[in-house]
N, C-alpha and C. Protein backbone atom coordinates (compact mmCIF):
# COMPACT_ATOMS: atom_id res chain seq x y z
N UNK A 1 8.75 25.54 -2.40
CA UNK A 1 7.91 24.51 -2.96
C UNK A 1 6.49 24.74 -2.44
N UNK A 2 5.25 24.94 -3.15
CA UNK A 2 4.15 24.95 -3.22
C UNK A 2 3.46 23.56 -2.19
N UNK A 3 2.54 23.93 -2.07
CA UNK A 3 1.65 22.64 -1.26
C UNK A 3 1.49 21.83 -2.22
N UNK A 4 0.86 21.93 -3.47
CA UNK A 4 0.39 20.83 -3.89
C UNK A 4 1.90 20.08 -4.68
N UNK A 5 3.02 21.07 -4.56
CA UNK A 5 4.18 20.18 -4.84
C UNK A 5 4.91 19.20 -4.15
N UNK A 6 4.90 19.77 -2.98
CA UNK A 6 5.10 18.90 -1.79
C UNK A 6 3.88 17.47 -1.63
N UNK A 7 2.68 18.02 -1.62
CA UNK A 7 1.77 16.80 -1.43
C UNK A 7 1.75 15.64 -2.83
N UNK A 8 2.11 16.24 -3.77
CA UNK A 8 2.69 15.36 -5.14
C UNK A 8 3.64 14.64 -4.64
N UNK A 9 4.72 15.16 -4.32
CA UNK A 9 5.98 14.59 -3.65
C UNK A 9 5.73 13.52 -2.61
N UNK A 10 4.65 13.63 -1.71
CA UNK A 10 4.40 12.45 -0.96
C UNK A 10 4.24 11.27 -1.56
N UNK A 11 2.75 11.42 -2.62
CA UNK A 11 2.41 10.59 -3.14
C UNK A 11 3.19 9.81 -4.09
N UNK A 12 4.16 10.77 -4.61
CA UNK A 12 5.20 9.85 -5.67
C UNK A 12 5.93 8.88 -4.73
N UNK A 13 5.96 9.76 -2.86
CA UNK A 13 6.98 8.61 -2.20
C UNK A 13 6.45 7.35 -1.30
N UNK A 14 5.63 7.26 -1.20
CA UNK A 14 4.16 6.41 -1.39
C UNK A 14 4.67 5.07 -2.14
N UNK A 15 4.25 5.31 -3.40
CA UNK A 15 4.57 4.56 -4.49
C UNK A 15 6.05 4.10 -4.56
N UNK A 16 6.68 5.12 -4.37
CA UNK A 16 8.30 4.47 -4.36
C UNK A 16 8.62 3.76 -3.07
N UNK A 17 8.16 3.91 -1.87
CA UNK A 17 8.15 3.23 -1.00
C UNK A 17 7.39 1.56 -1.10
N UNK A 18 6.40 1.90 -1.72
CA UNK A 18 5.40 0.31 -2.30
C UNK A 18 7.03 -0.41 -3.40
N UNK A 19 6.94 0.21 -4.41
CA UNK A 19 7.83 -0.63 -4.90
C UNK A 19 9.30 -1.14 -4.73
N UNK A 20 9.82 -0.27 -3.58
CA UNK A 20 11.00 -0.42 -3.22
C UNK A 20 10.69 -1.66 -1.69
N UNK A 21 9.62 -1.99 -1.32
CA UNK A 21 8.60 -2.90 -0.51
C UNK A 21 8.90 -4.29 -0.81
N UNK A 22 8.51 -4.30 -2.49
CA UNK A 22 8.48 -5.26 -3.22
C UNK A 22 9.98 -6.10 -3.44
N UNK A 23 11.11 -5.09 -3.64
CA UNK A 23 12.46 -5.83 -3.81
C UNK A 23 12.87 -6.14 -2.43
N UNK A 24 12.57 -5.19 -1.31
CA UNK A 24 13.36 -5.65 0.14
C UNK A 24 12.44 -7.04 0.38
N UNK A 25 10.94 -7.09 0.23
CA UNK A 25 10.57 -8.29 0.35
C UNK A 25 11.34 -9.69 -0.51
N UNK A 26 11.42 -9.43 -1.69
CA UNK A 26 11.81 -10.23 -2.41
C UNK A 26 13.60 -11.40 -2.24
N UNK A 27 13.97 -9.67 -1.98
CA UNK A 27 16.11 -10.04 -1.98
C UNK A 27 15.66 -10.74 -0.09
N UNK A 28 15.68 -9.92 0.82
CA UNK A 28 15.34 -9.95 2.08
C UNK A 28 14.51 -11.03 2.33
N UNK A 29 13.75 -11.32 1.78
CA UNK A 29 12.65 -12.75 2.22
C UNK A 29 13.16 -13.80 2.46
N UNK A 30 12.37 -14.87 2.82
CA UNK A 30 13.02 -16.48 2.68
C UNK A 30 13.39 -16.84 1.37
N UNK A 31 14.82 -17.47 1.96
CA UNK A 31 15.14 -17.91 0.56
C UNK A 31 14.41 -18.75 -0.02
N UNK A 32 14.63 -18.52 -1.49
CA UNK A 32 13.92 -19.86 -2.41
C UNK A 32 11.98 -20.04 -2.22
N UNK A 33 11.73 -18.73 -1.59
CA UNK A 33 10.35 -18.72 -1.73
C UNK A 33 9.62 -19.51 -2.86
N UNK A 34 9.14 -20.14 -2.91
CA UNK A 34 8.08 -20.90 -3.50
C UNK A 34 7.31 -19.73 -5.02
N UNK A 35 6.74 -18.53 -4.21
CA UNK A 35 5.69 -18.01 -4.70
C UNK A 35 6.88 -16.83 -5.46
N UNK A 36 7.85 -16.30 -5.04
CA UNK A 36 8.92 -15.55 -6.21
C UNK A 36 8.26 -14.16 -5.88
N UNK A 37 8.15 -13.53 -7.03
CA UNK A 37 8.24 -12.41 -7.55
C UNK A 37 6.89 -11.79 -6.98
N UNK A 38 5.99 -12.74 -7.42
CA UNK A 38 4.31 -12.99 -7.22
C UNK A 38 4.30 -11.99 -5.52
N UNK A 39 4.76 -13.33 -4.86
CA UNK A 39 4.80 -12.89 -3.22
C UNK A 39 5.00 -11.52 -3.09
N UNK A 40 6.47 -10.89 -3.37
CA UNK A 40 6.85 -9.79 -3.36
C UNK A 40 5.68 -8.62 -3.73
N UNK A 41 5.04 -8.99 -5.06
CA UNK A 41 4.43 -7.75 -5.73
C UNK A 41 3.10 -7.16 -5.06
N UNK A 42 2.76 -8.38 -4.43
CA UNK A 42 1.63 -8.58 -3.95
C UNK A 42 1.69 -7.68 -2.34
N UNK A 43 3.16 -8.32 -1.59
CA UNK A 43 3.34 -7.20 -0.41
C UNK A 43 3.54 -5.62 -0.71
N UNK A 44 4.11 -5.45 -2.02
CA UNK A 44 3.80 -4.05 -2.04
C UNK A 44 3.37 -3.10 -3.06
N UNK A 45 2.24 -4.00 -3.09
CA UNK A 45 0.81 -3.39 -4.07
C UNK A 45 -0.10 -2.82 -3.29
N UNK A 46 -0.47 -3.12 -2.10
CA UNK A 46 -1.22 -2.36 -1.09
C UNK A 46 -0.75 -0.60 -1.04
N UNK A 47 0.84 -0.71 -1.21
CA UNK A 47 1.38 0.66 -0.63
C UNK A 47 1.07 1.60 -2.14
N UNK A 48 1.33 0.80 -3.32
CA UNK A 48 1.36 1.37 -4.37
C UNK A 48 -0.20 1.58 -4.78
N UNK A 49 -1.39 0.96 -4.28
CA UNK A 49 -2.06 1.35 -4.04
C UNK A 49 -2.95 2.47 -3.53
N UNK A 50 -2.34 2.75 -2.67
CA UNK A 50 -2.22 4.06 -1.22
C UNK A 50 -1.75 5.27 -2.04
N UNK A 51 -0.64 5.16 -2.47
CA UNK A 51 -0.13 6.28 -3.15
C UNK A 51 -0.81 6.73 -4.84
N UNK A 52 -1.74 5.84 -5.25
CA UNK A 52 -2.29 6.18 -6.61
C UNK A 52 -3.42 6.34 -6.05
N UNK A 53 -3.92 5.79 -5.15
CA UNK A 53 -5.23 7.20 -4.73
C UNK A 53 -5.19 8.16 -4.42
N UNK A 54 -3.78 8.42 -3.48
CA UNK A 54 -3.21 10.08 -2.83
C UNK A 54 -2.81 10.59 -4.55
N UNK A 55 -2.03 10.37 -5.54
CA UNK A 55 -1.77 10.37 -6.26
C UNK A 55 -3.15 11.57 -7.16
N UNK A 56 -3.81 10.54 -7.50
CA UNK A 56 -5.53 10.69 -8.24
C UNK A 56 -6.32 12.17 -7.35
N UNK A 57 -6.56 12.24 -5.95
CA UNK A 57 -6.63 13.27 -5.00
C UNK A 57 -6.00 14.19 -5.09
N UNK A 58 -4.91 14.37 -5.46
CA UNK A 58 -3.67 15.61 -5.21
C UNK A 58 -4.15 15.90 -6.93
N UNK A 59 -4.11 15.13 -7.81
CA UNK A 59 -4.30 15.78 -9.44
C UNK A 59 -5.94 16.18 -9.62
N UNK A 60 -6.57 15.66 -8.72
CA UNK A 60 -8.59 16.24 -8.73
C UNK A 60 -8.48 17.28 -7.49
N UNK A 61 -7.90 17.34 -6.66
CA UNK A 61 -7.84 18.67 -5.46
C UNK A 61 -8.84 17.75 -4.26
N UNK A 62 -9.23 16.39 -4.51
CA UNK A 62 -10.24 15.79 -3.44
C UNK A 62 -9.52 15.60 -2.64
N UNK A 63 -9.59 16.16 -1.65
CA UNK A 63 -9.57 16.06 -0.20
C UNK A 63 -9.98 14.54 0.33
N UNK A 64 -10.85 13.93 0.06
CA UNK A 64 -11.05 13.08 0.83
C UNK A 64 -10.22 11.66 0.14
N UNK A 65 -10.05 11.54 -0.94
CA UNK A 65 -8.87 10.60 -1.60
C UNK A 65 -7.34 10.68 -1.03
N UNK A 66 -7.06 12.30 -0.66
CA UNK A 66 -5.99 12.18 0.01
C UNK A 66 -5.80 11.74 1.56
N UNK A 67 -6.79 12.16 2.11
CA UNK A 67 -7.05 11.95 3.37
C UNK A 67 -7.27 10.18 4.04
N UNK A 68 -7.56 9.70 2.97
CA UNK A 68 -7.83 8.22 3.54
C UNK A 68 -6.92 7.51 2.94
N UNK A 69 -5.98 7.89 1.42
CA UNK A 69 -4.63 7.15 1.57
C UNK A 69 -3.80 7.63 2.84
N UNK A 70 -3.86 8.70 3.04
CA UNK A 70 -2.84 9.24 4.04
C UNK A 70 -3.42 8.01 5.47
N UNK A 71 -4.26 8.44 6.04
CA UNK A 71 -4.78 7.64 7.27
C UNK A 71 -4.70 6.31 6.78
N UNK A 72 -4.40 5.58 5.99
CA UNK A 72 -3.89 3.93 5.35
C UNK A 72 -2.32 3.99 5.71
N UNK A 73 -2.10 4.62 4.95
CA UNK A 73 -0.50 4.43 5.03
C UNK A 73 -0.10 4.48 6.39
N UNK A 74 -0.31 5.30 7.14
CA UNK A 74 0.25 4.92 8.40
C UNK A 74 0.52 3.48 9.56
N UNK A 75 -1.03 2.87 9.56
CA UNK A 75 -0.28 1.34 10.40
C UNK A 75 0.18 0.55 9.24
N UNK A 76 0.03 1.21 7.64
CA UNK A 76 0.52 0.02 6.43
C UNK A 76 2.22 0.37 7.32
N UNK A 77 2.66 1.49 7.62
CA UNK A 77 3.76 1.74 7.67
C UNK A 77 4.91 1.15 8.66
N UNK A 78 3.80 0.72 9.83
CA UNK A 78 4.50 0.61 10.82
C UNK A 78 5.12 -1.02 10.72
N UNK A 79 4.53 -1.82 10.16
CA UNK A 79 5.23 -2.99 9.93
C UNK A 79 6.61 -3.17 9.71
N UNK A 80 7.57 -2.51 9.33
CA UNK A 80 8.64 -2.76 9.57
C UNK A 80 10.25 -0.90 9.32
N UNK A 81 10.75 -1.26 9.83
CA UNK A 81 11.56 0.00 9.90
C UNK A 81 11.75 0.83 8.99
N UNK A 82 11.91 -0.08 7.89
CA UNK A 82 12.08 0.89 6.50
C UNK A 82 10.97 1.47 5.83
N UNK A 83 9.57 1.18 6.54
CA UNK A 83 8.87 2.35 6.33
C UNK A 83 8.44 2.98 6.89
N UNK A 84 8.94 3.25 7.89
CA UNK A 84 8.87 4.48 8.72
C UNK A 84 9.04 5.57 8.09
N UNK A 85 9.63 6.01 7.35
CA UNK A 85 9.58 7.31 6.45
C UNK A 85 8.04 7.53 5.89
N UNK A 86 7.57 6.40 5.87
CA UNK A 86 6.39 6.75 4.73
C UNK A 86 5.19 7.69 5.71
N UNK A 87 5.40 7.76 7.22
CA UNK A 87 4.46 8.05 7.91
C UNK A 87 4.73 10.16 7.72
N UNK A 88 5.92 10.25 7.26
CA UNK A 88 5.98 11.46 7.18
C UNK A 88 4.84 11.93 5.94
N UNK A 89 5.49 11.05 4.78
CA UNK A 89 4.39 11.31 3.51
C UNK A 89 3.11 11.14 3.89
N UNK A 90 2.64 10.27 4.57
CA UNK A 90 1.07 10.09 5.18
C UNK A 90 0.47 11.52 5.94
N UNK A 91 1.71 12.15 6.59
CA UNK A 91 1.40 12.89 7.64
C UNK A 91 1.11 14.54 6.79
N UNK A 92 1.75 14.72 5.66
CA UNK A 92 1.88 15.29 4.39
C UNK A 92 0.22 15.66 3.98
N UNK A 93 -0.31 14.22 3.18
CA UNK A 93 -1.16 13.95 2.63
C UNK A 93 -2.48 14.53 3.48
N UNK A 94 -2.66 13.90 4.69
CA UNK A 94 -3.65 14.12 6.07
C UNK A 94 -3.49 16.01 6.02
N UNK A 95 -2.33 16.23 5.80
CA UNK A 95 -2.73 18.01 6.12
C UNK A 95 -3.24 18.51 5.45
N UNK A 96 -2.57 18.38 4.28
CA UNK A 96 -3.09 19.10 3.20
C UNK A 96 -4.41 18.39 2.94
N UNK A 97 -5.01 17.33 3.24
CA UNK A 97 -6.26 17.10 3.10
C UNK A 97 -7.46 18.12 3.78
N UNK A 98 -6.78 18.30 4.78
CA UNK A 98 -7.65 19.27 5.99
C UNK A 98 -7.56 20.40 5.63
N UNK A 99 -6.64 20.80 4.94
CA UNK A 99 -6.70 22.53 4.31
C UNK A 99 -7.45 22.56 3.59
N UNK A 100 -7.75 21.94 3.00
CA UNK A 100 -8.31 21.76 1.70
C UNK A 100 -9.97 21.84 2.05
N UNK A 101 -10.49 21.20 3.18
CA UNK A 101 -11.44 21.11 3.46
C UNK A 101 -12.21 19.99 3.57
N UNK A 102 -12.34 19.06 4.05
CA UNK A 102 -12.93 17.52 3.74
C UNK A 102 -14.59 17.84 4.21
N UNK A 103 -15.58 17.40 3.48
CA UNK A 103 -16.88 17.14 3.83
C UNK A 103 -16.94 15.81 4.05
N UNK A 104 -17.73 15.83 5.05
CA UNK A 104 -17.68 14.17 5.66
C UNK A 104 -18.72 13.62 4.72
N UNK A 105 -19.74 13.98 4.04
CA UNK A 105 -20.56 13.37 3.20
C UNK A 105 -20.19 12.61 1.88
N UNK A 106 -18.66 12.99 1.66
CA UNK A 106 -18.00 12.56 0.74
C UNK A 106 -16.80 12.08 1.23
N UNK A 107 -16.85 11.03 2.06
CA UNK A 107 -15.89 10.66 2.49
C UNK A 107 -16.33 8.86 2.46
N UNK A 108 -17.28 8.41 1.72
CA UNK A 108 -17.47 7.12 1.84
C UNK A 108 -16.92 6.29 0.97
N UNK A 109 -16.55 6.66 -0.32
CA UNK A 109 -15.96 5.98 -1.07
C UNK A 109 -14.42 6.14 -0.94
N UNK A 110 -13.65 7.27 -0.35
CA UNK A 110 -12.05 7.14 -0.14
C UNK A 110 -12.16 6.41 1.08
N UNK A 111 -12.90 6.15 1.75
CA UNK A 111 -12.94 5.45 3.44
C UNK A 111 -12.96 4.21 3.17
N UNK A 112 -14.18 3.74 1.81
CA UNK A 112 -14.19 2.56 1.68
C UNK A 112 -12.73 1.78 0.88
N UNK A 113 -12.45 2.50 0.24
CA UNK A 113 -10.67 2.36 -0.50
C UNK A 113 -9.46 2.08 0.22
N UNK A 114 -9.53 3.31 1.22
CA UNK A 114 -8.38 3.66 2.52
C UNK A 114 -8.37 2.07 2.75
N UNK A 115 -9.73 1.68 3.78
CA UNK A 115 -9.82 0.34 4.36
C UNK A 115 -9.70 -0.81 3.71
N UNK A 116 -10.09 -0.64 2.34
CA UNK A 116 -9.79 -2.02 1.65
C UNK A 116 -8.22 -2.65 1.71
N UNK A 117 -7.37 -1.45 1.08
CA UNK A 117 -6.15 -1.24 1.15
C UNK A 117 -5.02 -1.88 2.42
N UNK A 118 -5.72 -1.11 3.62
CA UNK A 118 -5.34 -1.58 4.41
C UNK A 118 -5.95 -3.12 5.02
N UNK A 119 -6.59 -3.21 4.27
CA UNK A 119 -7.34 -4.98 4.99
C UNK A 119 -6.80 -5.96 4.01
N UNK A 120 -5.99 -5.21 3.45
CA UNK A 120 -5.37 -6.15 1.95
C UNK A 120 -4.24 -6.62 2.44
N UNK A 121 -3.51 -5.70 2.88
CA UNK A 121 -2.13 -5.60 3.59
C UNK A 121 -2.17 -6.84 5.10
N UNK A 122 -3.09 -6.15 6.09
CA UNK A 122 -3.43 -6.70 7.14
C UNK A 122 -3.51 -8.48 6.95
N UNK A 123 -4.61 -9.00 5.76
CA UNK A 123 -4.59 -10.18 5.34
C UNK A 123 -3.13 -10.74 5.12
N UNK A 124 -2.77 -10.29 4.48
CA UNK A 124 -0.85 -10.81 4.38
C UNK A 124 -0.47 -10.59 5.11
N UNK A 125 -0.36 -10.38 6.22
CA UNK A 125 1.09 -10.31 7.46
C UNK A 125 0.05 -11.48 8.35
N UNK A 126 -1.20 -10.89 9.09
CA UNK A 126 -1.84 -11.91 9.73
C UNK A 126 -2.06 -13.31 9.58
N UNK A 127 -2.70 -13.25 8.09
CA UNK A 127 -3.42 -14.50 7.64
C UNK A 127 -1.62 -15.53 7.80
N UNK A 128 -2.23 -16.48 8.80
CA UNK A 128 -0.90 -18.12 8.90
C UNK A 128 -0.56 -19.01 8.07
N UNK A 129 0.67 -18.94 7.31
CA UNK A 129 0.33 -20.17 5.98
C UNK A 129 1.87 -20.47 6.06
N UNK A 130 1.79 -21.68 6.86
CA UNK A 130 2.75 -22.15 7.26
C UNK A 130 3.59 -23.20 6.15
N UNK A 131 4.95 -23.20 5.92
CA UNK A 131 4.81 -23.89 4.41
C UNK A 131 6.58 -24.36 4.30
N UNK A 132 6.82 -25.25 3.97
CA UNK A 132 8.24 -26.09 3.81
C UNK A 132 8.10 -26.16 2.37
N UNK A 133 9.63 -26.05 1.49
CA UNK A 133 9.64 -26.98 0.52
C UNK A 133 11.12 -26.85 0.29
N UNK A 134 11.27 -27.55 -1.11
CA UNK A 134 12.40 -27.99 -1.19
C UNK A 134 12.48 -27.93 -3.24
N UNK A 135 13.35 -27.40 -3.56
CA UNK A 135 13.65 -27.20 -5.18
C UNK A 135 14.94 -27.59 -5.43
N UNK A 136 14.98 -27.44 -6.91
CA UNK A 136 17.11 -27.51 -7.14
C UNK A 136 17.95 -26.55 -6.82
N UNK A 137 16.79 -25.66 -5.97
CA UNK A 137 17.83 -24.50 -5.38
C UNK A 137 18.44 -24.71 -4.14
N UNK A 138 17.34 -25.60 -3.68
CA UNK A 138 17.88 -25.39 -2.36
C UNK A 138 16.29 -25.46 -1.59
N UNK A 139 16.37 -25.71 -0.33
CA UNK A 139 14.83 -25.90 0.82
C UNK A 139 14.81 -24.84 2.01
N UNK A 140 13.90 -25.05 2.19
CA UNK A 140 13.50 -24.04 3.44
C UNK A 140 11.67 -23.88 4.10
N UNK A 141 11.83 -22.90 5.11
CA UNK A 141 10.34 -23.11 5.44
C UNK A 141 10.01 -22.12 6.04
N UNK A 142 8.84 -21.58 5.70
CA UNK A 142 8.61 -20.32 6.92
C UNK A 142 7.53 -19.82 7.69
N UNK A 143 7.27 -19.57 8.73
CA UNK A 143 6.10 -19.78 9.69
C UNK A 143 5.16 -18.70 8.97
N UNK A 144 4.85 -17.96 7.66
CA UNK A 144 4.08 -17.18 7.44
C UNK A 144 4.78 -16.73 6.22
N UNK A 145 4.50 -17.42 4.73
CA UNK A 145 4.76 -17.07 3.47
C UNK A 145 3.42 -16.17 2.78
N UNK A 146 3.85 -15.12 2.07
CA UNK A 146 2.32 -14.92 1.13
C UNK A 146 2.58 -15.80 -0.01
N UNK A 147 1.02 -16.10 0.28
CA UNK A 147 0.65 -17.52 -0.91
C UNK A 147 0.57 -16.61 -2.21
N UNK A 148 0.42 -17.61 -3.51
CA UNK A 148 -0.20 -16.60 -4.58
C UNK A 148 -1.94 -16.23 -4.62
N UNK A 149 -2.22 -16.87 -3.94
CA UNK A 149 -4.10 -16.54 -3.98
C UNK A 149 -3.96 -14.99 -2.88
N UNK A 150 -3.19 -14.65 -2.29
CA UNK A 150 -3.13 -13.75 -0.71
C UNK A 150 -2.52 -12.33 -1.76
N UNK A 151 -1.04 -12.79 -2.77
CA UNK A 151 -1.02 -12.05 -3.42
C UNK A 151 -1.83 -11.33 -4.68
N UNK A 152 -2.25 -12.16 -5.50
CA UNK A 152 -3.34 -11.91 -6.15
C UNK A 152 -4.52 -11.09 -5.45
N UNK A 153 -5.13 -11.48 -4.53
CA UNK A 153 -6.10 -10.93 -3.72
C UNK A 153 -5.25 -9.30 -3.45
N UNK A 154 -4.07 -8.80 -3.42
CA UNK A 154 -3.68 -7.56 -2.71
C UNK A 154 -3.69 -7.00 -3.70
N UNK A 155 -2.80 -7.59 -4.74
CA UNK A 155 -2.55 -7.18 -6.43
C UNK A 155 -3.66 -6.48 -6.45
N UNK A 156 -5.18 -7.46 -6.85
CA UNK A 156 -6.83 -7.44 -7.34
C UNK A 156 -7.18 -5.85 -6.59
N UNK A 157 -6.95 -5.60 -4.82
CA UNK A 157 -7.71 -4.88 -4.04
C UNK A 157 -6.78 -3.74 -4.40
N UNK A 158 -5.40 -3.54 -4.93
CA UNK A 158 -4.80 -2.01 -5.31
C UNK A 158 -5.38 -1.87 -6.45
N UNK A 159 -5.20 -2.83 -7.29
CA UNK A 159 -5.63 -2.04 -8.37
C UNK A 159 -7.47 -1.78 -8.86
N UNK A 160 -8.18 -2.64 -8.23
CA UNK A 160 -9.41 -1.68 -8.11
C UNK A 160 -9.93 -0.48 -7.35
N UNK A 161 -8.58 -0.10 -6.48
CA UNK A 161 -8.94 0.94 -5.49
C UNK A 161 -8.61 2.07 -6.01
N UNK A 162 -7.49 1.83 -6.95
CA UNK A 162 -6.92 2.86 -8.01
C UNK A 162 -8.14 2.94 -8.99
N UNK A 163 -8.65 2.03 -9.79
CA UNK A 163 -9.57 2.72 -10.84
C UNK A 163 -10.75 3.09 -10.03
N UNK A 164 -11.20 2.88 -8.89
CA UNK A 164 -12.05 3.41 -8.38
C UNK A 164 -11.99 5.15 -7.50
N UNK A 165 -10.62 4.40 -7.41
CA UNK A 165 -10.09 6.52 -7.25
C UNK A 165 -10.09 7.59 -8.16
N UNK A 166 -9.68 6.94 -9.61
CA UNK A 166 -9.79 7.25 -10.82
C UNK A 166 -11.00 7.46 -11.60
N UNK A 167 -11.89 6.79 -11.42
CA UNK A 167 -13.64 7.63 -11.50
C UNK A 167 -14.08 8.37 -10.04
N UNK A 168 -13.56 8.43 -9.35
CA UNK A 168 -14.56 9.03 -8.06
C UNK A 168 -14.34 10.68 -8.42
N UNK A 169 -15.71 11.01 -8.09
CA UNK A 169 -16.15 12.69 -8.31
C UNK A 169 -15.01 13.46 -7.97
């Protein structure tokens, strides 16, 4: 397998890691979440994020698109066990970025992406939104739900980081 097949291969596992994010959040979460599906998509739109800029980088040969999803994904990763794999794909992405050659003069707009990404993510686990309720399903409560404004906001920051990966030189 070729480099840029392998570094494809990250990025597809990137993305499959974001959306496979989304159901362990979802099945795995508090029951009877309030916010549903929303919540879920929103925790792993950051990752699917990450991987359609590595994605966009690996199909333009930019080095620096791959290089700053790769350096994202990693503390996106460390949050919980099951993505620990993804640090291999990160670790993937980061090499072949460096073979490739990165000029630091062009490194402000994947830097500014990388970080959004990850400050998207960061906002949902940090940000406190402490919250009880009760439906015909059934009640519950949990010391730190993503709201829908927290999801929306992650949703909003992947997918402009993607079309902004998607015009960058």
């Amino acid at each position: 397998m070729d480099s840029d097949s392998t570094t494809r291969l990250a990025a597809a596992a990137v993305i499959v890691g974001g959306v496979g994010l989304v159901f362990v959040h979802y099945y795995a979460g508090s029951p009877h979440d309030p916010e549903g599906w929303l919540s879920a998509i929103g925790f792993g739109a950051p990752f699917v994020g990450a991987g359609v800029v590595a994605s966009v980088g690996v199909a333009r040969g930019h080095a620096g698109l791959m290089l700053a999803a790769g350096i994202a994904v990693v503390p996106m990763s460390l949050l919980s066990i099951v993505l620990i794999p993804l640090v291999i794909s990160a670790g993937v992405l980061v090499m072949r970025a460096v073979s490739l050659g990165v000029e630091v003069r062009s490194l402000s707009v994947p830097a500014t992406l990388g970080a959004a990404l990850l400050a998207a993510l960061m906002y949902l686990v940090f940000h406190q939104d402490p919250a009880q309720w009760s439906t015909p399903r059934g009640s519950g409560g949990s010391s730190n739900i993503v709201t829908s404004t927290e999801a929306l906001i992650a949703i909003g920051t992947a997918t402009l980081a993607s079309l902004a990966a998607a015009t960058a030189a």
